[in-house]
PDB file of N, CA and C in Angstrom:
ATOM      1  N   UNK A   1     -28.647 -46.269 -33.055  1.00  0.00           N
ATOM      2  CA  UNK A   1     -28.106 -45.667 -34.244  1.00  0.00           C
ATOM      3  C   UNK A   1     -27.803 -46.755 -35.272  1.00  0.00           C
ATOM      4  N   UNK A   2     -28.294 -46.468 -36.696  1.00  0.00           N
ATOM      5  CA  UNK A   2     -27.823 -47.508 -37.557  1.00  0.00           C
ATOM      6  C   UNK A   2     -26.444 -47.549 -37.900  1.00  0.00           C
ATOM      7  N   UNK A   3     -26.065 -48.595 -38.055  1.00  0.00           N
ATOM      8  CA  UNK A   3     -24.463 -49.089 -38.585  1.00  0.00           C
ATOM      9  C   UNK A   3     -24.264 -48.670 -40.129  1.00  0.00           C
ATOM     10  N   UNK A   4     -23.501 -48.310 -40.131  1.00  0.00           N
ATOM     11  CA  UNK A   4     -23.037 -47.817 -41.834  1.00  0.00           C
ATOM     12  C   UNK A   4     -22.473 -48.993 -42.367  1.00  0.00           C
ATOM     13  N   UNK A   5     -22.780 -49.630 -43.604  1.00  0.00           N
ATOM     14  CA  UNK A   5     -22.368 -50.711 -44.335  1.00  0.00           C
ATOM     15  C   UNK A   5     -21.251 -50.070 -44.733  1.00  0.00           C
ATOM     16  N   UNK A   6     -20.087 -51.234 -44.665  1.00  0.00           N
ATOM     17  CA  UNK A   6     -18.699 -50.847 -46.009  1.00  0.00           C
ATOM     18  C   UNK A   6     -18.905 -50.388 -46.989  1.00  0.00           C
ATOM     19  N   UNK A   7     -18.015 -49.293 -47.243  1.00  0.00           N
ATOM     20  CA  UNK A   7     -17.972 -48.900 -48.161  1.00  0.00           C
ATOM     21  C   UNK A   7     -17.637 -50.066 -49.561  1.00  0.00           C
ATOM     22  N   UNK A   8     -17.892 -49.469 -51.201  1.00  0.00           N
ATOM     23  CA  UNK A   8     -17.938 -50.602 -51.610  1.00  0.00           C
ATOM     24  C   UNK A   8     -16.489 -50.786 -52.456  1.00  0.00           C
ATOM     25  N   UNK A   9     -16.019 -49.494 -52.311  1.00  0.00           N
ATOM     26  CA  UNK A   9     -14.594 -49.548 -52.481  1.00  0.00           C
ATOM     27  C   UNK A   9     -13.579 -50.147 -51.854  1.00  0.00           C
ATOM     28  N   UNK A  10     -14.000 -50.619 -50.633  1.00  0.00           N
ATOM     29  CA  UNK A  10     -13.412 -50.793 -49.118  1.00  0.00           C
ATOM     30  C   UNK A  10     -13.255 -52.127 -49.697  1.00  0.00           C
ATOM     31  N   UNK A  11     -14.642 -52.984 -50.119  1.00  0.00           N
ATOM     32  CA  UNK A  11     -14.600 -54.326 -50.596  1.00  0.00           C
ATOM     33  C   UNK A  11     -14.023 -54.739 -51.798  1.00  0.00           C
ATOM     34  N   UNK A  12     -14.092 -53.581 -52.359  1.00  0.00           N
ATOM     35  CA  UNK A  12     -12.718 -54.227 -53.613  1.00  0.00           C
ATOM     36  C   UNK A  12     -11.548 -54.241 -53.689  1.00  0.00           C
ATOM     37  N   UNK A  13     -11.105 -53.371 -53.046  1.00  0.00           N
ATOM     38  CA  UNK A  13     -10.164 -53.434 -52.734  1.00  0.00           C
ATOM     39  C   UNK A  13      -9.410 -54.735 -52.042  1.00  0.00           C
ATOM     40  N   UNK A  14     -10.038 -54.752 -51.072  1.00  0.00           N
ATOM     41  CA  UNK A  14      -9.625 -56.184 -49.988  1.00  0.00           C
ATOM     42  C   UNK A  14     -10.145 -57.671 -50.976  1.00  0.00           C
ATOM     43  N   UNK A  15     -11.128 -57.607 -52.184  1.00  0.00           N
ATOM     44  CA  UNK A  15     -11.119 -58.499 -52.500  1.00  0.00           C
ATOM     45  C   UNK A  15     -10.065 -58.776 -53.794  1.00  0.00           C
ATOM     46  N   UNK A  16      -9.638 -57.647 -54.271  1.00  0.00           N
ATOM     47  CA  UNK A  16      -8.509 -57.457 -55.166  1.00  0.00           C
ATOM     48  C   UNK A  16      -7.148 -58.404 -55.013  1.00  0.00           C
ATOM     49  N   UNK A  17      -6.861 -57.701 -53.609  1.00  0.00           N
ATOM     50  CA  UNK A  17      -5.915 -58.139 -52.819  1.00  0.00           C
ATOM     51  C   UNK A  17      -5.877 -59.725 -52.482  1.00  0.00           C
ATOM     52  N   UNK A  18      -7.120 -60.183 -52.056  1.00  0.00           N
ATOM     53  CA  UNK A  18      -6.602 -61.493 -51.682  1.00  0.00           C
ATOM     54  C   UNK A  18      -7.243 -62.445 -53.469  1.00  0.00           C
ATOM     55  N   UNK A  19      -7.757 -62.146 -54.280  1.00  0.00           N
ATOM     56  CA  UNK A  19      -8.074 -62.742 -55.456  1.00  0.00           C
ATOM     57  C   UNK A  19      -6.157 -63.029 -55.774  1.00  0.00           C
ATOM     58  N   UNK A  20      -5.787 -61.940 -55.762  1.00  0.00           N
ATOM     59  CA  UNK A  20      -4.178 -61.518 -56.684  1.00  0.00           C
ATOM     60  C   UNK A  20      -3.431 -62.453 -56.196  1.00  0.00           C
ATOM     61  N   UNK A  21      -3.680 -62.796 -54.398  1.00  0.00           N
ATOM     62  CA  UNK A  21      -2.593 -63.794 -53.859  1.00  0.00           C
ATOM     63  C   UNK A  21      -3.046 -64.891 -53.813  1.00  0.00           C
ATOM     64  N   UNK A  22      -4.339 -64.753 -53.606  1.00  0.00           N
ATOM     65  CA  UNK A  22      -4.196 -66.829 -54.061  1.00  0.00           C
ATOM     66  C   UNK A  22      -3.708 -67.147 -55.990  1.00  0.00           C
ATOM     67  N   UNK A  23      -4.259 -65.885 -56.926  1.00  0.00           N
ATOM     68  CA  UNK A  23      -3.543 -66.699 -58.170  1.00  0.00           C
ATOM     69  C   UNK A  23      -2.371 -66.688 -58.283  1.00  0.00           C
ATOM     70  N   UNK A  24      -1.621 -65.726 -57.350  1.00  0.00           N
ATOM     71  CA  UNK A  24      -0.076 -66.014 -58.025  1.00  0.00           C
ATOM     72  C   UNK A  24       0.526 -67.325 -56.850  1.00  0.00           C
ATOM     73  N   UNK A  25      -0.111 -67.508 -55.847  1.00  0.00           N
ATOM     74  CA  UNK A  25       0.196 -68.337 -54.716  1.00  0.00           C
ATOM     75  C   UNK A  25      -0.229 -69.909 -55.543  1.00  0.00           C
ATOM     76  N   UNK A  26      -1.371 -69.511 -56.399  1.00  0.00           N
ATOM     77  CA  UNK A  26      -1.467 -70.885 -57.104  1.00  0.00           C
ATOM     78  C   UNK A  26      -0.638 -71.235 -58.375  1.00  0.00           C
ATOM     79  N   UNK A  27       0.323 -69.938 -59.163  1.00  0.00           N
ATOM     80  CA  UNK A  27       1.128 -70.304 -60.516  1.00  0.00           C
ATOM     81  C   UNK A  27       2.575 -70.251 -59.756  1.00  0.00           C
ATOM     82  N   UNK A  28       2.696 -69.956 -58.783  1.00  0.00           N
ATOM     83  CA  UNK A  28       3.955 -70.142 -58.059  1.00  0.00           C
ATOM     84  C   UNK A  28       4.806 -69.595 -56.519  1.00  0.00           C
ATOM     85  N   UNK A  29       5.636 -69.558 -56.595  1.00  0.00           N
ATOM     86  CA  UNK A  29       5.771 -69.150 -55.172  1.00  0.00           C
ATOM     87  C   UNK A  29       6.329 -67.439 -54.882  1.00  0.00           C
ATOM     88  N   UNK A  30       5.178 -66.963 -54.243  1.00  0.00           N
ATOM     89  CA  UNK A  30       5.093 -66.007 -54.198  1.00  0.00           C
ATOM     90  C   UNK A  30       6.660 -65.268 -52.853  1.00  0.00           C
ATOM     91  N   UNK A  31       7.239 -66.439 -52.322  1.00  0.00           N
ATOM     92  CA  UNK A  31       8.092 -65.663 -51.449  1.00  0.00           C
ATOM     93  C   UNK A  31       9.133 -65.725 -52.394  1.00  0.00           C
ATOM     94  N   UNK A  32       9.182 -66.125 -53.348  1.00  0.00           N
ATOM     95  CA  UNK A  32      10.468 -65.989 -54.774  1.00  0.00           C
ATOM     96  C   UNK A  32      10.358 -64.796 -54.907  1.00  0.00           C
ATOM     97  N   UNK A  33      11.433 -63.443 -54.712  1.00  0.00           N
ATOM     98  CA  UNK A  33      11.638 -62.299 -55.365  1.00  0.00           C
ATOM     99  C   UNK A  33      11.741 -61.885 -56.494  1.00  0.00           C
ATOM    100  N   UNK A  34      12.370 -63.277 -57.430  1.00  0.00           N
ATOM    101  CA  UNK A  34      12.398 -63.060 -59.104  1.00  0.00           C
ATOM    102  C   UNK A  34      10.701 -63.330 -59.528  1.00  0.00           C
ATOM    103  N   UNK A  35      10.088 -64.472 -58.935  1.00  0.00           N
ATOM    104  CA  UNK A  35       8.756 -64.409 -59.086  1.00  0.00           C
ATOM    105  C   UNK A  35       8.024 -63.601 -59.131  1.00  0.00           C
ATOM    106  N   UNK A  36       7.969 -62.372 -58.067  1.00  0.00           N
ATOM    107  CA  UNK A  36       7.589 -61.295 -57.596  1.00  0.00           C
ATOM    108  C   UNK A  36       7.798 -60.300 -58.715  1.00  0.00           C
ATOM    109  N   UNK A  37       8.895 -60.523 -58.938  1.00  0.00           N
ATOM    110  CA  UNK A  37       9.368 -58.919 -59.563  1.00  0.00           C
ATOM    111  C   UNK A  37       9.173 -59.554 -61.012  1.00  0.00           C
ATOM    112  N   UNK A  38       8.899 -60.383 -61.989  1.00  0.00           N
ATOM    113  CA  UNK A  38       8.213 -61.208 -62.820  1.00  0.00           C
ATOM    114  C   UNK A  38       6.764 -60.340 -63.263  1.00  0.00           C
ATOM    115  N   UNK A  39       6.301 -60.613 -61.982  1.00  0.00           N
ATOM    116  CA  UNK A  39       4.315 -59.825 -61.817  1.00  0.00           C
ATOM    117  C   UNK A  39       4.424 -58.653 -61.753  1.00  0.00           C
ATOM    118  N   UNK A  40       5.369 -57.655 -61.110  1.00  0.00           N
ATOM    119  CA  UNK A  40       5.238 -56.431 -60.975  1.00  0.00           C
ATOM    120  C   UNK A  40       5.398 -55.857 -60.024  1.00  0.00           C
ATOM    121  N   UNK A  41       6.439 -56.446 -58.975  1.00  0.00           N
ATOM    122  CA  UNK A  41       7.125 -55.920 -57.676  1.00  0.00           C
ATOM    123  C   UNK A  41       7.447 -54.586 -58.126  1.00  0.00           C
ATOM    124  N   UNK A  42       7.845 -54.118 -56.985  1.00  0.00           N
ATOM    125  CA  UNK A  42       8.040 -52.649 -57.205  1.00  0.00           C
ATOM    126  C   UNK A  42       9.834 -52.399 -57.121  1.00  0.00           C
ATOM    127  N   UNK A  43      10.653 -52.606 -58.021  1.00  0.00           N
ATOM    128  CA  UNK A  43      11.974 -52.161 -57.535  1.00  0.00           C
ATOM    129  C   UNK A  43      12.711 -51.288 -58.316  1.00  0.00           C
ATOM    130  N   UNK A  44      13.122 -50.394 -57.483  1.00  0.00           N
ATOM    131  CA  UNK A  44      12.918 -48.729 -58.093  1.00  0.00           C
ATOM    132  C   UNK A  44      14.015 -48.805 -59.276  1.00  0.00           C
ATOM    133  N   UNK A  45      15.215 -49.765 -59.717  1.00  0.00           N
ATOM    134  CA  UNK A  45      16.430 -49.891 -61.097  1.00  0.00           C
ATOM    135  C   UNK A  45      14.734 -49.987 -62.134  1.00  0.00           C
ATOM    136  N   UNK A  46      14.370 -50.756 -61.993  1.00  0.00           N
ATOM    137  CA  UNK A  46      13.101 -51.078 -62.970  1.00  0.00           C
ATOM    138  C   UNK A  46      12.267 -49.850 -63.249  1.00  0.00           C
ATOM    139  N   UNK A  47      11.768 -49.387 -61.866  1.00  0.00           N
ATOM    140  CA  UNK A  47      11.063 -48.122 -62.599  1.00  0.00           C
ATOM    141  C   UNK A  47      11.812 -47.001 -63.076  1.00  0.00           C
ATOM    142  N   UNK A  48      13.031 -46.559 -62.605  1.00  0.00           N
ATOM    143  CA  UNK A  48      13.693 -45.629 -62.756  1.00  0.00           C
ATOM    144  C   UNK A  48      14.142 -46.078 -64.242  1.00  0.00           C
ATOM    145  N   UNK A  49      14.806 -46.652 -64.220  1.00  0.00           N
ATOM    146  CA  UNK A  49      15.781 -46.719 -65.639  1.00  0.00           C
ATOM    147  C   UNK A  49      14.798 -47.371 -66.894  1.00  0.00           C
ATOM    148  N   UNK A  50      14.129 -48.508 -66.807  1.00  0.00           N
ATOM    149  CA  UNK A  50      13.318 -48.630 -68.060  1.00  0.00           C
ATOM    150  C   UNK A  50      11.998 -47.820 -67.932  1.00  0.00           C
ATOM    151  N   UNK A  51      11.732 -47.127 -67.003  1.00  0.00           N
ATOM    152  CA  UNK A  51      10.213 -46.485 -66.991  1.00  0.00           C
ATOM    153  C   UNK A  51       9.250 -47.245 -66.689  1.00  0.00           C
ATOM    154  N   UNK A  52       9.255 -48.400 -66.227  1.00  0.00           N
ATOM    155  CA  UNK A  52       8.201 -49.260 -65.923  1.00  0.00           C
ATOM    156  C   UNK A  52       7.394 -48.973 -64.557  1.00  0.00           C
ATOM    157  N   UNK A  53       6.514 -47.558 -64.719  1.00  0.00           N
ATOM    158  CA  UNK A  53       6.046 -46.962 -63.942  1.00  0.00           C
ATOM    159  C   UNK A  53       4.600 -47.507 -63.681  1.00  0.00           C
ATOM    160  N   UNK A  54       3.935 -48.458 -64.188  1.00  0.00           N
ATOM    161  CA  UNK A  54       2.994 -49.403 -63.714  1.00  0.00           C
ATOM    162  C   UNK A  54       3.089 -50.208 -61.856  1.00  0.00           C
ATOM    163  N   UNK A  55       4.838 -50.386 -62.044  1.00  0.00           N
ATOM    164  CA  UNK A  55       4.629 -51.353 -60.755  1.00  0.00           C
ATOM    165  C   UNK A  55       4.529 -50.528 -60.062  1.00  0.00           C
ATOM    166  N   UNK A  56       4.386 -48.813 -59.748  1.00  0.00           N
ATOM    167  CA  UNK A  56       3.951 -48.605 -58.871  1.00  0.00           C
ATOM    168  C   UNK A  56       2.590 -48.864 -58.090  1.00  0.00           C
ATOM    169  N   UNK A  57       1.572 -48.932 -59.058  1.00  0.00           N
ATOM    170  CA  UNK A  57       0.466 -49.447 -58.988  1.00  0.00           C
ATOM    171  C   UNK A  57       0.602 -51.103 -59.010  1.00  0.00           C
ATOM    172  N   UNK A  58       0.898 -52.202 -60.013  1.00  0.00           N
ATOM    173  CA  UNK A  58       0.771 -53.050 -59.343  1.00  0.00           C
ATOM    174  C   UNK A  58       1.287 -53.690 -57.994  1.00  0.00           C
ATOM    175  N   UNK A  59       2.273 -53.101 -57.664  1.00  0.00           N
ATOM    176  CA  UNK A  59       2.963 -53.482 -56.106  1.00  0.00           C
ATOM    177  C   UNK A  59       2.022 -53.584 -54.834  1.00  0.00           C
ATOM    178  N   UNK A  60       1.219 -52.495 -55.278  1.00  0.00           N
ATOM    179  CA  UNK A  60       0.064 -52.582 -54.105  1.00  0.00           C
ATOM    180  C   UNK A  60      -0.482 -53.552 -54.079  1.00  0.00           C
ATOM    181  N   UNK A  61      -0.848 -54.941 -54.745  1.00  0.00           N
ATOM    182  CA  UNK A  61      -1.743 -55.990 -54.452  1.00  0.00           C
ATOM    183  C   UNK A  61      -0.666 -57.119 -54.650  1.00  0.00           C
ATOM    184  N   UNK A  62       0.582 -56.778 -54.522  1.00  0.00           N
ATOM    185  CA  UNK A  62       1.418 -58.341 -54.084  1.00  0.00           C
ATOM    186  C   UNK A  62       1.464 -58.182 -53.033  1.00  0.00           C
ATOM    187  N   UNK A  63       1.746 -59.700 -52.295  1.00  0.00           N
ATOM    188  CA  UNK A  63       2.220 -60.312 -50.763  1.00  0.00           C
ATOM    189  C   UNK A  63       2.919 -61.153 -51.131  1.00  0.00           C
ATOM    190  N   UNK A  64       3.907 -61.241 -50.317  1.00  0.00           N
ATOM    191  CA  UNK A  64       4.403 -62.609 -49.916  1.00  0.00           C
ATOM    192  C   UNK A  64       3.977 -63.706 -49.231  1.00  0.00           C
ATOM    193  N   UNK A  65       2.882 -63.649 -48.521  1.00  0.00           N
ATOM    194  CA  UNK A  65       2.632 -64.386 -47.402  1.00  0.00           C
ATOM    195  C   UNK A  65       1.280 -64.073 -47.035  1.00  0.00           C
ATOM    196  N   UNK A  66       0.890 -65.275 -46.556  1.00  0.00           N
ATOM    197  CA  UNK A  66      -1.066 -64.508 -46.213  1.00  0.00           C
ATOM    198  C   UNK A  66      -0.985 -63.871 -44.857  1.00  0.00           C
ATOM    199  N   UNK A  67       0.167 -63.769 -44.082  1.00  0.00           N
ATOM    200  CA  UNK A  67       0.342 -62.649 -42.932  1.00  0.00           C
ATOM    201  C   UNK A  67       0.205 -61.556 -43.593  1.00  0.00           C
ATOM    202  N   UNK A  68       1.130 -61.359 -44.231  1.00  0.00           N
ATOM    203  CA  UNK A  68       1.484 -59.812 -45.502  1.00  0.00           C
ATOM    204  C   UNK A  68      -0.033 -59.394 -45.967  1.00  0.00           C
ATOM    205  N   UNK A  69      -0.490 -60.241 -46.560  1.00  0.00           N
ATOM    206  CA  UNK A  69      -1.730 -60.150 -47.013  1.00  0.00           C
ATOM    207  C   UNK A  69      -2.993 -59.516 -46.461  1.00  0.00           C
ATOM    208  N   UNK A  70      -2.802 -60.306 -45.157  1.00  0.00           N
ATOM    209  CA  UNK A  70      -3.870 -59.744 -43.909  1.00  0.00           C
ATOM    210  C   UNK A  70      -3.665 -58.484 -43.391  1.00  0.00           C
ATOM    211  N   UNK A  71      -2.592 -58.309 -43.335  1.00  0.00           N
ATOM    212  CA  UNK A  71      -1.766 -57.209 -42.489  1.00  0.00           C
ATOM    213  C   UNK A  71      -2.191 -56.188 -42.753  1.00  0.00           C
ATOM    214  N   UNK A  72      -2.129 -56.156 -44.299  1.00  0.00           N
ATOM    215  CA  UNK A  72      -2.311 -55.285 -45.474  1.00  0.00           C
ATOM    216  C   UNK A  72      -3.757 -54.846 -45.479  1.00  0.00           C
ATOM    217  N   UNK A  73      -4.860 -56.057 -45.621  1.00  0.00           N
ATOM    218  CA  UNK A  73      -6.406 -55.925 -45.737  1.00  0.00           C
ATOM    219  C   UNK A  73      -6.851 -55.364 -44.625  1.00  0.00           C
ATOM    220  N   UNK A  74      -6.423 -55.739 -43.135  1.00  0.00           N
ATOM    221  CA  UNK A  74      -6.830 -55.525 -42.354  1.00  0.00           C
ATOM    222  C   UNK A  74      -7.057 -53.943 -41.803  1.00  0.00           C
ATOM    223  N   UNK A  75      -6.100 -53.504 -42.026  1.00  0.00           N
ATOM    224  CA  UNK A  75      -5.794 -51.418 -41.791  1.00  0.00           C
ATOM    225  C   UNK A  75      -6.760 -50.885 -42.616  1.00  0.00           C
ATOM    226  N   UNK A  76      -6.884 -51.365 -43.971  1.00  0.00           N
ATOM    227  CA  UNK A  76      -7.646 -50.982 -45.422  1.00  0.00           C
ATOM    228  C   UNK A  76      -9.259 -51.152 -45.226  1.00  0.00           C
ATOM    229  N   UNK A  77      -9.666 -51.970 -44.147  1.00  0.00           N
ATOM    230  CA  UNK A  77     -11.177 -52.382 -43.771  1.00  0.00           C
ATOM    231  C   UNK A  77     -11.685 -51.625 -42.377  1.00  0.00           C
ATOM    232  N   UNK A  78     -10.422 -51.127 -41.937  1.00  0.00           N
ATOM    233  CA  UNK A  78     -10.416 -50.320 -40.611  1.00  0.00           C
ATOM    234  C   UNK A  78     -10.494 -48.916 -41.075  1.00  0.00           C
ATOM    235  N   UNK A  79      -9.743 -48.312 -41.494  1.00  0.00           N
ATOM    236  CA  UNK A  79      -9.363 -47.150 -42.260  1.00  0.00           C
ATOM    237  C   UNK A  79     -10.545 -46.667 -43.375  1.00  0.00           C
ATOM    238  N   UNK A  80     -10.822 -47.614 -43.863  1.00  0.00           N
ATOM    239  CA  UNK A  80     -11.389 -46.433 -45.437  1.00  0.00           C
ATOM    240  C   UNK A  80     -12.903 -47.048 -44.632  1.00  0.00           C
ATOM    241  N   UNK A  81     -13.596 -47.419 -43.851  1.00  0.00           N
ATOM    242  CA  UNK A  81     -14.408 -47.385 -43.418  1.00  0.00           C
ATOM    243  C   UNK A  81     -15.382 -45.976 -43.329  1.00  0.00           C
ATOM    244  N   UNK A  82     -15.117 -44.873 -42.754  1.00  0.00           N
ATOM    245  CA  UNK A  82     -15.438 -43.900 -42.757  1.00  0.00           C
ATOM    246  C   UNK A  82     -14.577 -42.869 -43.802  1.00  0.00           C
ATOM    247  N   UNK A  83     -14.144 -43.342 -44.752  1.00  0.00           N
ATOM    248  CA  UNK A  83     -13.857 -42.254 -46.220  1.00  0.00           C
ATOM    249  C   UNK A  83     -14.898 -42.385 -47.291  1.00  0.00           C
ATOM    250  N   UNK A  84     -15.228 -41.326 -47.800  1.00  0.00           N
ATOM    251  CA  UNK A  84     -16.411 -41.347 -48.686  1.00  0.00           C
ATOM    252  C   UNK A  84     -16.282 -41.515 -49.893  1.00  0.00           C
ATOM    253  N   UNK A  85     -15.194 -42.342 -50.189  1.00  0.00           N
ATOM    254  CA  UNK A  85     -15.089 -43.272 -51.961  1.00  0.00           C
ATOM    255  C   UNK A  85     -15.332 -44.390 -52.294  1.00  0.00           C
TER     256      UNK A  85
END
């Protein structure tokens, strides 16, 4: 039986993800929480009260850590494997 190639969403995703953490891993330190929340951490005083309803979406491609990182890619290359987007 032939093998089904990744999907190609599958690959942007995961390449999204680790592009995002090496540049902010290269302008600074990404286990800084003010750093974090700087780029677009997700912390709900921020979205709630000024409306800054973006970080819900950008939150998804910060890490702290290239564990975090992997952790993250790894389910996302397992998972959307067999979804058809």
């Amino acid at each position: 039986m032939k093998e089904r190639p990744k999907e190609i969403m599958t690959i942007m995703l995961i390449g999204i993800n680790i592009l995002v953490f090496i540049v902010l891993t290269m302008i600074g330190r990404t286990e800084d929480g003010y750093f974090m929340l700087q780029h677009g951490a997700m912390y709900e005083p921020y979205i709630i009260e000024n409306q800054e309803y973006y970080r819900l979406f950008t939150s998804l491609f910060l890490h702290n850590s290239l564990s975090t990182c992997y952790n993250n890619c790894f389910p996302v290359s397992q998972c959307f494997d067999f979804l058809p987007f």
